[in-house]
C-alpha atoms as a PDB file:
ATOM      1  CA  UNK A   1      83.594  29.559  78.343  1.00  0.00           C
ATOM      2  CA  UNK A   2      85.785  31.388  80.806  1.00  0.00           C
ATOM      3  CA  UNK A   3      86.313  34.017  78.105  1.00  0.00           C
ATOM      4  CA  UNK A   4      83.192  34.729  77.972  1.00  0.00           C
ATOM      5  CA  UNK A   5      82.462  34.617  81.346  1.00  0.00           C
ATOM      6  CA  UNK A   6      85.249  37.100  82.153  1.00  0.00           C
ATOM      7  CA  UNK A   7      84.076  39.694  78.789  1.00  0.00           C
ATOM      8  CA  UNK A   8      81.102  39.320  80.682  1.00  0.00           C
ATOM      9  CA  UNK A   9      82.120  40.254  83.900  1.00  0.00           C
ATOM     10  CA  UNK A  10      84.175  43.633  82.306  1.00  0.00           C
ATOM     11  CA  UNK A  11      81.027  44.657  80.948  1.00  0.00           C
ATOM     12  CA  UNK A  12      78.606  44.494  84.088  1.00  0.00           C
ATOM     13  CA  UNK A  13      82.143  45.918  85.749  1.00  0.00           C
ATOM     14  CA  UNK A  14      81.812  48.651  83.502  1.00  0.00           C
ATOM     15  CA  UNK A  15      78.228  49.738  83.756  1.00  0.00           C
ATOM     16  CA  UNK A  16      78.111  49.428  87.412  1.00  0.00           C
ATOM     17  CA  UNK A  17      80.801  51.551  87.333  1.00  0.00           C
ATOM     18  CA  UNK A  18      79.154  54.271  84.997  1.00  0.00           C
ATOM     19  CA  UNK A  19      80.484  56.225  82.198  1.00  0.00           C
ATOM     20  CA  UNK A  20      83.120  57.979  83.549  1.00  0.00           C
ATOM     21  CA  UNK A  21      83.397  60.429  80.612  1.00  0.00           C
ATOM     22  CA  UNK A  22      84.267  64.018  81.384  1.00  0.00           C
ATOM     23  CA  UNK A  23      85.792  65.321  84.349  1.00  0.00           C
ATOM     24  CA  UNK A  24      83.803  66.998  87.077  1.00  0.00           C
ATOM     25  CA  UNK A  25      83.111  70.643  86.285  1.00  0.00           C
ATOM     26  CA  UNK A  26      84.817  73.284  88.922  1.00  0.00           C
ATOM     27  CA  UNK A  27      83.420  76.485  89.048  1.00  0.00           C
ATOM     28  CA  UNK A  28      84.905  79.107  86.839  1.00  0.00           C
ATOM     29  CA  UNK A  29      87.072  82.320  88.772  1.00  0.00           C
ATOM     30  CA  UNK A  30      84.768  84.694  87.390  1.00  0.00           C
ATOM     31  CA  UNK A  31      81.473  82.548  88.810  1.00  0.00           C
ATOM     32  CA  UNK A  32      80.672  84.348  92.635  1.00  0.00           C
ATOM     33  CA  UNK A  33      79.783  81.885  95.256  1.00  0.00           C
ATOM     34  CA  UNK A  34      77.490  83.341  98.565  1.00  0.00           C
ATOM     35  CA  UNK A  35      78.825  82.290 101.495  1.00  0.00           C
ATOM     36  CA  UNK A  36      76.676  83.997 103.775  1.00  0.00           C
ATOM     37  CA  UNK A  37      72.948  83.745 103.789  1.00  0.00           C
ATOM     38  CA  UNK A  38      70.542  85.655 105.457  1.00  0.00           C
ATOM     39  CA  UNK A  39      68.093  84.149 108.552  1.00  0.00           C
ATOM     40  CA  UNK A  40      64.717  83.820 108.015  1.00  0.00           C
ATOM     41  CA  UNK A  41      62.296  87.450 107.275  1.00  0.00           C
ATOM     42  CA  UNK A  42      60.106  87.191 110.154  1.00  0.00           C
ATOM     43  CA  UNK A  43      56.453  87.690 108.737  1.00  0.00           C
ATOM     44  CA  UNK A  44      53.951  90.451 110.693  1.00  0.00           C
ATOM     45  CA  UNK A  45      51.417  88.161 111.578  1.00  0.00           C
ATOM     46  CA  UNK A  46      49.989  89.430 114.953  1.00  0.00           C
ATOM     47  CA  UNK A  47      52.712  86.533 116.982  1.00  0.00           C
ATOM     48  CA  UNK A  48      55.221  88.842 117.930  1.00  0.00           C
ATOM     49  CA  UNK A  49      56.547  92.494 117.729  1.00  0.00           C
ATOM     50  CA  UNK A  50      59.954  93.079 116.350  1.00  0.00           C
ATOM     51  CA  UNK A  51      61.538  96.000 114.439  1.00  0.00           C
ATOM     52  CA  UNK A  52      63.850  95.074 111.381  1.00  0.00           C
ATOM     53  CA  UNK A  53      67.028  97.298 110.315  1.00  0.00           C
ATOM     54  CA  UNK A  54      67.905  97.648 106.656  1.00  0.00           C
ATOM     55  CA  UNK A  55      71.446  98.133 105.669  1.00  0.00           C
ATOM     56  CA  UNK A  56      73.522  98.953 102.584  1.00  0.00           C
ATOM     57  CA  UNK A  57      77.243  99.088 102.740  1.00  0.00           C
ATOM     58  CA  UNK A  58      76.897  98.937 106.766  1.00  0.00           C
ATOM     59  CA  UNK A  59      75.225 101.984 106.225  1.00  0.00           C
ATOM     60  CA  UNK A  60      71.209 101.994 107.506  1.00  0.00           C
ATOM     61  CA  UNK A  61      68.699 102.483 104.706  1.00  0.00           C
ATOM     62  CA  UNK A  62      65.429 101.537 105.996  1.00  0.00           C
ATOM     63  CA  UNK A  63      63.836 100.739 109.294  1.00  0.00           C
ATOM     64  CA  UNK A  64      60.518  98.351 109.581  1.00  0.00           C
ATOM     65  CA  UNK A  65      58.680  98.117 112.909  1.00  0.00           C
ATOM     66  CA  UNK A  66      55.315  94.835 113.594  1.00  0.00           C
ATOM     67  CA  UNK A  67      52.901  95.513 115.827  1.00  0.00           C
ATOM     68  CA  UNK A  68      50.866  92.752 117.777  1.00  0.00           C
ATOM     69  CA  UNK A  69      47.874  93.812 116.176  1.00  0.00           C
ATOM     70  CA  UNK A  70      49.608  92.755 112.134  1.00  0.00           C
ATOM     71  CA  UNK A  71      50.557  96.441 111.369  1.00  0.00           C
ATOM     72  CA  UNK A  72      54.159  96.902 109.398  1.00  0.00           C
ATOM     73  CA  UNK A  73      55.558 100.163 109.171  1.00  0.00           C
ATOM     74  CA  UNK A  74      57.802 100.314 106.524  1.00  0.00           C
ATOM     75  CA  UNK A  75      60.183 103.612 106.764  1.00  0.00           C
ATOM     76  CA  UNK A  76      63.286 104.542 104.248  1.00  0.00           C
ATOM     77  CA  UNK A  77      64.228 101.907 101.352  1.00  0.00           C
ATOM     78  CA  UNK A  78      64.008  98.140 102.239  1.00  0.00           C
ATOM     79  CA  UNK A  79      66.842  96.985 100.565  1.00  0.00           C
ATOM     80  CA  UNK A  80      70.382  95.101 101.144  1.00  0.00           C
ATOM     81  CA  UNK A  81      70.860  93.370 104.211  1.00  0.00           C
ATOM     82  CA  UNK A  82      69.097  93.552 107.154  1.00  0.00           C
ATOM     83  CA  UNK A  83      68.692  92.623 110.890  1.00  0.00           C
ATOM     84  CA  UNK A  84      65.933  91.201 113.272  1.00  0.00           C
ATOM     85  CA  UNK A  85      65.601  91.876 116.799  1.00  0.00           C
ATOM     86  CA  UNK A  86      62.357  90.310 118.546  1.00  0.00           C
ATOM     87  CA  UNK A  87      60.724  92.627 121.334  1.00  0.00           C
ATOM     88  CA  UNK A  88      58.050  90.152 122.467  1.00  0.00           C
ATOM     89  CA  UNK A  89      55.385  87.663 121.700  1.00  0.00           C
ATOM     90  CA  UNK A  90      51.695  89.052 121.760  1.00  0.00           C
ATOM     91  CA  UNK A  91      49.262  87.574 123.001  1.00  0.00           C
END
């Protein structure tokens, strides 16, 4: 009895315990990992007026300016990274 009371206990010990199995994957050297992520792209809705600053290489590519009335204008090529800045809240 206490054999197979302990066989049993090694069993539920190991499924509890899951399958162990392989080791945990690491990612490979090659693999490229973000570290940085970019805020959220404010949407031209008529709630506020902001201009937003494209940039490639630190270099400025494109320029985007909302209006309170929903009107984007979109000047140069919107691409790479880019910056926010909020002028106000419209009414």
């Amino acid at each position: 009895m206490f054999k197979y009371s302990a066989k049993l206990a090694c069993v539920v010990a190991l499924v509890l315990s899951g399958c162990g199995g392989a080791p945990e994957q690491q990612p490979s050297e090659s693999e490229t990992l973000e570290s940085t992520e970019q805020g959220l792209i404010w949407a031209c809705d008529g709630t506020r007026s902001f201009n937003r600053y494209w940039k490639v290489n630190g270099v400025e590519v494109g320029r985007e300016y909302c209006d309170c009335d929903g009107t984007l204008s979109e000047f140069g090529q919107l691409t790479g990274r880019y910056s926010q800045t909020h002028n106000f809240y419209c009414n």
